[in-house]
Protein backbone atom coordinates (compact mmCIF):
# COMPACT_ATOMS: atom_id res chain seq x y z
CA UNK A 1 -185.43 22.07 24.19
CA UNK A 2 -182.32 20.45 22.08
CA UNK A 3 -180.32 22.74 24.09
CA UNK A 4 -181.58 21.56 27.14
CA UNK A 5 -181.60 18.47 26.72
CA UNK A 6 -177.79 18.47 25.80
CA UNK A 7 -176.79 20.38 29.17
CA UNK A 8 -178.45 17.54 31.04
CA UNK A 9 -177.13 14.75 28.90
CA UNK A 10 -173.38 16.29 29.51
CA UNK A 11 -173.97 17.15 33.82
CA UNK A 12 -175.58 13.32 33.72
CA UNK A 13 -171.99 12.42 32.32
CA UNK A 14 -170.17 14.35 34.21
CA UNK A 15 -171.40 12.54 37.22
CA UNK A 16 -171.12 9.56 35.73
CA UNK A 17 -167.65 9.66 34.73
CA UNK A 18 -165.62 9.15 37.38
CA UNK A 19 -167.96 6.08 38.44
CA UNK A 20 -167.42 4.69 34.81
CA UNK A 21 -163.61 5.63 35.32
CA UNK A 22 -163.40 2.96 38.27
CA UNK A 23 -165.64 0.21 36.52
CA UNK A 24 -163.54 0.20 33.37
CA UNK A 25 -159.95 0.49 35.48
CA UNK A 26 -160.80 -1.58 38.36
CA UNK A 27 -163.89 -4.80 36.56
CA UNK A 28 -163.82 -4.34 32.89
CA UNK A 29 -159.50 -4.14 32.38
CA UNK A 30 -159.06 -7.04 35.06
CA UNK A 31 -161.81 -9.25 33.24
CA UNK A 32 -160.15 -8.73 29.71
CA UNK A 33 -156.68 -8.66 31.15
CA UNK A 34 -156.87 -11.79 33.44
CA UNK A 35 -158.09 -13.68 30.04
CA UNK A 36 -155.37 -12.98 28.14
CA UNK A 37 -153.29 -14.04 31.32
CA UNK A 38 -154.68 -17.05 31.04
CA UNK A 39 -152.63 -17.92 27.72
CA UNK A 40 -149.61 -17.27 29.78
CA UNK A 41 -146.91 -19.75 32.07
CA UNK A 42 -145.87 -18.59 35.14
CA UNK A 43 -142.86 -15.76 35.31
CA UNK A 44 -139.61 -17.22 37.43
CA UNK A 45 -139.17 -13.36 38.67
CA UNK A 46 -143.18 -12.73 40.06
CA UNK A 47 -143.37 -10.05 37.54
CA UNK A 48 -145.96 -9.44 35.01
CA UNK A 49 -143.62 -8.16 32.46
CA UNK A 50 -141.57 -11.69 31.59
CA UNK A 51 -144.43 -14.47 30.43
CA UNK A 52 -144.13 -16.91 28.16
CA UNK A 53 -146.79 -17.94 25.73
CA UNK A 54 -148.55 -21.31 26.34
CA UNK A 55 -151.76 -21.01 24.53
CA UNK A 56 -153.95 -23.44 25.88
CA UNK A 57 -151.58 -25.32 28.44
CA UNK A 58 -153.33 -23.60 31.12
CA UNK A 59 -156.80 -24.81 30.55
CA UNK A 60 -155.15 -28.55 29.75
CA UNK A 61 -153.39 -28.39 32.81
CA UNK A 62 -156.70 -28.16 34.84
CA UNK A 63 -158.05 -31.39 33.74
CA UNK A 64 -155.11 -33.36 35.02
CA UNK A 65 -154.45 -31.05 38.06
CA UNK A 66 -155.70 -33.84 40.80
CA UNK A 67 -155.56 -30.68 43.39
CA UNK A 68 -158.04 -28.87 41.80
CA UNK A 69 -160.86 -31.79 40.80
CA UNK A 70 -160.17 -32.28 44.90
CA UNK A 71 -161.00 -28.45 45.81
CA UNK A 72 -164.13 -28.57 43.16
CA UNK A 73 -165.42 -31.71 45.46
CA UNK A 74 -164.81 -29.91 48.82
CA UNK A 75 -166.39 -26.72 47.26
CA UNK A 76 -169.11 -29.11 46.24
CA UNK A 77 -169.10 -30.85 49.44
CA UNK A 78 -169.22 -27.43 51.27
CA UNK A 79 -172.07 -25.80 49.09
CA UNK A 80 -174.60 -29.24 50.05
CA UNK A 81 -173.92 -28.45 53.49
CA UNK A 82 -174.27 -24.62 53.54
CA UNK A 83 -177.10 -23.78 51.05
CA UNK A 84 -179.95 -26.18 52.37
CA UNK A 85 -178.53 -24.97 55.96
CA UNK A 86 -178.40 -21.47 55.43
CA UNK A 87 -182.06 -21.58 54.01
CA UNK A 88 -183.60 -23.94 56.56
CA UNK A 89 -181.75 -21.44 59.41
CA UNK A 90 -183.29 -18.21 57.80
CA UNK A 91 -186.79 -19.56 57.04
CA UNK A 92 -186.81 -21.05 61.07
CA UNK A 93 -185.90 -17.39 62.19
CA UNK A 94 -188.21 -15.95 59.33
CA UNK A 95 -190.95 -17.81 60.48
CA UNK A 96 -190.50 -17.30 64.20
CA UNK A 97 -190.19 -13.59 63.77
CA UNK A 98 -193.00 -13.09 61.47
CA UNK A 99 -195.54 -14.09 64.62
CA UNK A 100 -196.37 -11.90 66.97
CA UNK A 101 -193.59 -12.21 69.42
CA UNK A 102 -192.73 -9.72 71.67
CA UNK A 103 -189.64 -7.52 70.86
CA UNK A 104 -189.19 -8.77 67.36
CA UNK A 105 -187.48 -5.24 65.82
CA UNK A 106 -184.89 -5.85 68.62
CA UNK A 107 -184.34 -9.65 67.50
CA UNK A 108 -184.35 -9.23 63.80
CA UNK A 109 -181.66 -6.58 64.21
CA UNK A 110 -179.72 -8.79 66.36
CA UNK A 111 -180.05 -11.44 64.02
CA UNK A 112 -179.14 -9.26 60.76
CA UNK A 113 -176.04 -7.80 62.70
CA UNK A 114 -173.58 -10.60 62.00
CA UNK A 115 -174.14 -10.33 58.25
CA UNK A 116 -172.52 -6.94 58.54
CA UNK A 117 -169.73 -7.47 60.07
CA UNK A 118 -166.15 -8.46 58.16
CA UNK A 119 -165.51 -11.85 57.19
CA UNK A 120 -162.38 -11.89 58.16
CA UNK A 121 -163.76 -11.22 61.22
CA UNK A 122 -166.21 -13.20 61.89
CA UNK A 123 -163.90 -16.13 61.26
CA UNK A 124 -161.10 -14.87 63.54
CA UNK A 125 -163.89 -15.08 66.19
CA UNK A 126 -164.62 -18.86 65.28
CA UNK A 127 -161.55 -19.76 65.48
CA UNK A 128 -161.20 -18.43 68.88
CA UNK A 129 -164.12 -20.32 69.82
CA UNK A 130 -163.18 -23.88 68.24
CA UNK A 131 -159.61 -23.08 69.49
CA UNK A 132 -158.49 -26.15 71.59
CA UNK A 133 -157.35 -25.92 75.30
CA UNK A 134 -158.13 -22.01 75.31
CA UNK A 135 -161.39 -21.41 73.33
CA UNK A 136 -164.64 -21.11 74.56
CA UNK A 137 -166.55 -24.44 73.22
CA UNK A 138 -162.71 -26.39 74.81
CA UNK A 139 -163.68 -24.62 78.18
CA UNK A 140 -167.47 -25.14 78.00
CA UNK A 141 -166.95 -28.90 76.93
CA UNK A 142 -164.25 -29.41 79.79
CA UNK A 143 -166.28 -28.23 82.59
CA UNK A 144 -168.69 -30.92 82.29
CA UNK A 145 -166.35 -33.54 80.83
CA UNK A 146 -163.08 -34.41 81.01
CA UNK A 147 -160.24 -32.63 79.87
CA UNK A 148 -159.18 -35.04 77.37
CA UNK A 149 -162.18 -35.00 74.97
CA UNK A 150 -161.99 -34.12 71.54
CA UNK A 151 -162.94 -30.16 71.50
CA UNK A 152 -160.19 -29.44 74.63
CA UNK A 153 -157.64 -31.55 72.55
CA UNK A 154 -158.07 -31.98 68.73
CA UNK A 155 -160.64 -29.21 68.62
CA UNK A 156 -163.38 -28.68 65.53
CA UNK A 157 -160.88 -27.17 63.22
CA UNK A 158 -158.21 -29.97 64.01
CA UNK A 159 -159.67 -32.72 62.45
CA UNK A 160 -160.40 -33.42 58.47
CA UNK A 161 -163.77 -34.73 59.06
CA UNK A 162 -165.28 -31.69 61.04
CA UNK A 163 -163.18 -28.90 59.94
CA UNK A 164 -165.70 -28.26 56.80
CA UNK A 165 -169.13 -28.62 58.92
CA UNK A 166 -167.20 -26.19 61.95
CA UNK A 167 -166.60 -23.24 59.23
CA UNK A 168 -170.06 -24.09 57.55
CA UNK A 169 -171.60 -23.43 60.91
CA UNK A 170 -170.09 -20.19 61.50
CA UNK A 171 -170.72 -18.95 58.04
CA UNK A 172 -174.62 -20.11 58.40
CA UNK A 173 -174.68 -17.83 61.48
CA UNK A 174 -173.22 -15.13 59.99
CA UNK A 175 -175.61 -14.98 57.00
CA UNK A 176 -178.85 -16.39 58.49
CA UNK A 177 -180.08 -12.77 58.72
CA UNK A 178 -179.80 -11.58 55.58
CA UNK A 179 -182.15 -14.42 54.37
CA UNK A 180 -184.09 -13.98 57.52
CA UNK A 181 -184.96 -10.36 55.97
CA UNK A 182 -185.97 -11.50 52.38
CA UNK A 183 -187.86 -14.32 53.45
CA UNK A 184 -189.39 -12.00 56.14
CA UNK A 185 -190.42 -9.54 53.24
CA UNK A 186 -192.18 -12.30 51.12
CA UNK A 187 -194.14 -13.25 54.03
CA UNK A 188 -195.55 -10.54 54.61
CA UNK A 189 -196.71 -10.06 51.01
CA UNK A 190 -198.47 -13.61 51.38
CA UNK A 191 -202.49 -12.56 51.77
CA UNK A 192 -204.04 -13.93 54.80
CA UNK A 193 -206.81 -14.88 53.11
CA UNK A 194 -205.33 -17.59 51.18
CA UNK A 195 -204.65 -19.01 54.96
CA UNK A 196 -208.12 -18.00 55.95
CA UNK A 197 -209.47 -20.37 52.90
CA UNK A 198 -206.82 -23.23 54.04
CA UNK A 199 -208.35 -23.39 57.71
CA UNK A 200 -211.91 -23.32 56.53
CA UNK A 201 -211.04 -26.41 54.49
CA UNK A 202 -209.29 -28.24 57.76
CA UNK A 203 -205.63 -27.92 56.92
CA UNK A 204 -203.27 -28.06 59.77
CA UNK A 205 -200.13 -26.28 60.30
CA UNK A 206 -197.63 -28.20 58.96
CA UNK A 207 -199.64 -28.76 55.72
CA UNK A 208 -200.24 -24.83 55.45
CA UNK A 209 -196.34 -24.58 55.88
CA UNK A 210 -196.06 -27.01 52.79
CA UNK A 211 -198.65 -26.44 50.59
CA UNK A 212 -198.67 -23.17 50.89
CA UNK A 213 -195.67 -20.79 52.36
CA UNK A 214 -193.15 -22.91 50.88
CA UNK A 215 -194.06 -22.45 47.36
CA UNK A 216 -195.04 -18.84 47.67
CA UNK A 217 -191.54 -18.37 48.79
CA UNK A 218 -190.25 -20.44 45.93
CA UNK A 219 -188.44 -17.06 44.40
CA UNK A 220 -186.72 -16.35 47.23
CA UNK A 221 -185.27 -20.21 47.69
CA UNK A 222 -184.09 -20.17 44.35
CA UNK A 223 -182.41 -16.93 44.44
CA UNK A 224 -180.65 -18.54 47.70
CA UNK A 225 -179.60 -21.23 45.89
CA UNK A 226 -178.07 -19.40 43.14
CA UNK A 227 -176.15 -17.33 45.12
CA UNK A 228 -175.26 -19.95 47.95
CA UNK A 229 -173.55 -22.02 44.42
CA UNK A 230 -171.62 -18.50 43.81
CA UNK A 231 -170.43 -17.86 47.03
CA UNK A 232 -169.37 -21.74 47.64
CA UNK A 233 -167.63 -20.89 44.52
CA UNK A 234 -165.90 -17.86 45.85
CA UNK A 235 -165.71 -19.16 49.19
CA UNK A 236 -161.83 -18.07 50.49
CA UNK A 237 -161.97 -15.78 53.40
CA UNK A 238 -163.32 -17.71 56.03
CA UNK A 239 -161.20 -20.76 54.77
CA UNK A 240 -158.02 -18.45 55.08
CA UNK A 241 -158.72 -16.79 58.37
CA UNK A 242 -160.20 -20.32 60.34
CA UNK A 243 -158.41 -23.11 58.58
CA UNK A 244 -156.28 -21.98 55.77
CA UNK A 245 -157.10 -25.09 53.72
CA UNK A 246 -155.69 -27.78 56.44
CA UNK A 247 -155.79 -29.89 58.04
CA UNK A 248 -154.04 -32.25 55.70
CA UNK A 249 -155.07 -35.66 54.76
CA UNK A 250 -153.78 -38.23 52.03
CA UNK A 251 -156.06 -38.79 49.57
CA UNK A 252 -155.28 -41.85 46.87
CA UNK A 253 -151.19 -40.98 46.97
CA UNK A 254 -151.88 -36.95 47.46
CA UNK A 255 -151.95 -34.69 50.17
CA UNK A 256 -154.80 -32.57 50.13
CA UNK A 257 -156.44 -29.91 52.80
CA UNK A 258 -159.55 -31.18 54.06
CA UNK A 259 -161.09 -27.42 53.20
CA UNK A 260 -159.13 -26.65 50.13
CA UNK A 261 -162.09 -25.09 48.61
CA UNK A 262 -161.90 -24.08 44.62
CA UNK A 263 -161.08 -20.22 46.15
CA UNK A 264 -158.48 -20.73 48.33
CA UNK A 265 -156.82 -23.08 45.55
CA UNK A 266 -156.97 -20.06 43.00
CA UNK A 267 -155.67 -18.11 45.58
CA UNK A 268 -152.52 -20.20 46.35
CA UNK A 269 -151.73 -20.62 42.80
CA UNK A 270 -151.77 -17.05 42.30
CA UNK A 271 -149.98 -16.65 45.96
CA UNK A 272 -147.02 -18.73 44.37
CA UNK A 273 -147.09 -17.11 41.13
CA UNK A 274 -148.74 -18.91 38.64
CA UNK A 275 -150.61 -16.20 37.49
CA UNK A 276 -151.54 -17.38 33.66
CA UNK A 277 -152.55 -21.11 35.82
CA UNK A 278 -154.63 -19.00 38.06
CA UNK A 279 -156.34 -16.99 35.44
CA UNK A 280 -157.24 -20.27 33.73
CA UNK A 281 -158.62 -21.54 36.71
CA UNK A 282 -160.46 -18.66 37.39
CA UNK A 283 -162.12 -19.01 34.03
CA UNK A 284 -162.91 -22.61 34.68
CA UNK A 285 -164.68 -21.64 37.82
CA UNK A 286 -167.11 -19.16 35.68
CA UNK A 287 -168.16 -21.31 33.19
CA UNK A 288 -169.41 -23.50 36.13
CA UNK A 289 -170.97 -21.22 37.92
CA UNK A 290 -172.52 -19.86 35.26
CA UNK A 291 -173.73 -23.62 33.85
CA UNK A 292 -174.89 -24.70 37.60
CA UNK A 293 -176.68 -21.18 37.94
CA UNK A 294 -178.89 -21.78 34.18
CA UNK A 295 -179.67 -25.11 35.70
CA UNK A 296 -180.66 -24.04 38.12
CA UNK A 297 -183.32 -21.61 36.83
CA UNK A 298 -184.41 -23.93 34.04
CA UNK A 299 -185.20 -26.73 37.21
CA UNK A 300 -187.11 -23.62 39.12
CA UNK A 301 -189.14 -22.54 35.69
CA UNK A 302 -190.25 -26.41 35.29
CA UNK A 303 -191.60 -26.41 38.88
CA UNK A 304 -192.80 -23.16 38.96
CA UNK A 305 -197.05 -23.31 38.02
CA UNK A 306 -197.43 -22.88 34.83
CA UNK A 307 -194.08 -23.90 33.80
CA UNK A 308 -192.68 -25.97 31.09
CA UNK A 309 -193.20 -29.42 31.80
């Protein structure tokens, strides 16, 4: 049996090891290694092999870096919009899809199939839309206005106050179906009988939809949340193929981009070489995700029945 048992324990590593091979090389080195960047300035040549030792200028640097505090508001400012959004847009098609409507397999696929597709894509197809002049919302608009309003000359992107909502939009569409499925699947675990017992005591709709279905689905809207705070976090794809952090705006003596989200900062600090800076940051950005995402648990535990109070 001991000599079975070692044949299977050396083919189950043997199938394991090249997976392992890629985690360590490719998650585990880049974790350890962009930490001890972090303790580095930035190389005059782009190369890795000529830093100088800073220790913790890096991390000092962020609390006085006005640019960043500015993309950790937008990022802020972008996950208030998006999260309750993409949740309310998910539930609605949830809910409507549940019933018994008529060609719903063909609907919820249709729905799901935008969360599939690249991001990069999606967001080149946005801005073709919002595109002024020659997009589709500039030619829909000018057909039954004139040809001087806002989304034929400015368009959505074009302006710092509606560039932000105009890429939250398109990234709510693009991942309403993915929380469409979830929240499908804990409705149907929800026991008709508990909405059986509601009618025979004369509730209505609306209060079966908030006395009841919301808070069964309470596991579901938190584990939204927590990943709608992680991917505002990470948010730099769609910034960088719709807006690429613009437009600018002056904001107390600076010029900022009205979508310079935390991501796309990181990325154009590491874009211009400050590597050890961008390391730092990128540490920065964990510890608040990380302290946003146990708040968030310990808020859902102390609403949760039975919970701490």
């Amino acid at each position: 049996m001991a000599i079975k048992s070692s044949k299977e324990t050396a083919a189950s590593a043997a199938f394991l090891a090249p997976f392992m091979l890629l985690f360590v090389v490719f998650l585990i080195f880049p974790i350890f290694y962009s930490f001890y960047l972090s303790f580095f300035g930035s190389p005059t040549d782009y190369s890795l092999t000529n830093l100088e030792f800073v220790g913790l200028q890096n991390y000092k640097k962020i609390f006085t870096d006005f640019q960043f505090w500015w993309s950790l508001m937008v990022t802020a400012f972008y996950g208030v919009i998006a999260i309750p959004s993409g949740i309310a847009a998910s539930l609605a098609l949830a809910m409507l899809l549940h019933n018994k409507l008529f060609g719903k397999s063909f609907f919820r696929s249709a729905f799901f199939l935008p969360n599939v597709l690249d991001m990069l894509v999606v967001g080149v197809i946005w801005t073709l839309i919002y595109a002024p002049k020659f997009g589709a919302l500039a030619q829909i608009t000018t057909f039954f206005f004139s040809e001087d309003n806002f989304f034929n000359t400015t368009g959505l992107l074009g302006h710092p106050l509606t560039a932000l909502p105009a890429v939250v939009l398109a990234m709510v569409l693009k991942g309403a179906g993915f929380g469409m499925v979830l929240f499908l699947a804990a409705l149907q675990n929800i026991p008709e009988t508990v909405y059986e017992a509601a009618d025979i005591d004369g509730a209505n709709e609306w209060q079966k939809f908030w006395k009841i279905t919301v808070p069964l689905l309470q596991p579901i809207i938190v584990f939204m949340c927590i990943t709608g705070v992680i991917g505002a976090l990470n948010a730099f794809t769609e910034i960088y193929a719709m807006t690429s952090g613009g437009p600018q705006q002056v904001v107390m003596g600076e010029t900022v981009g009205s979508t310079s989200v935390a991501g796309y900062y990181l990325y154009k600090q590491f874009e211009s070489g400050n590597y050890g800076y961008a390391a730092a940051i990128s540490y920065m950005l964990l510890i608040i995700t990380l302290g946003i995402t146990w708040l968030q648990q310990r808020i859902a535990e102390r609403k949760a029945p039975g919970g701490a109070k």
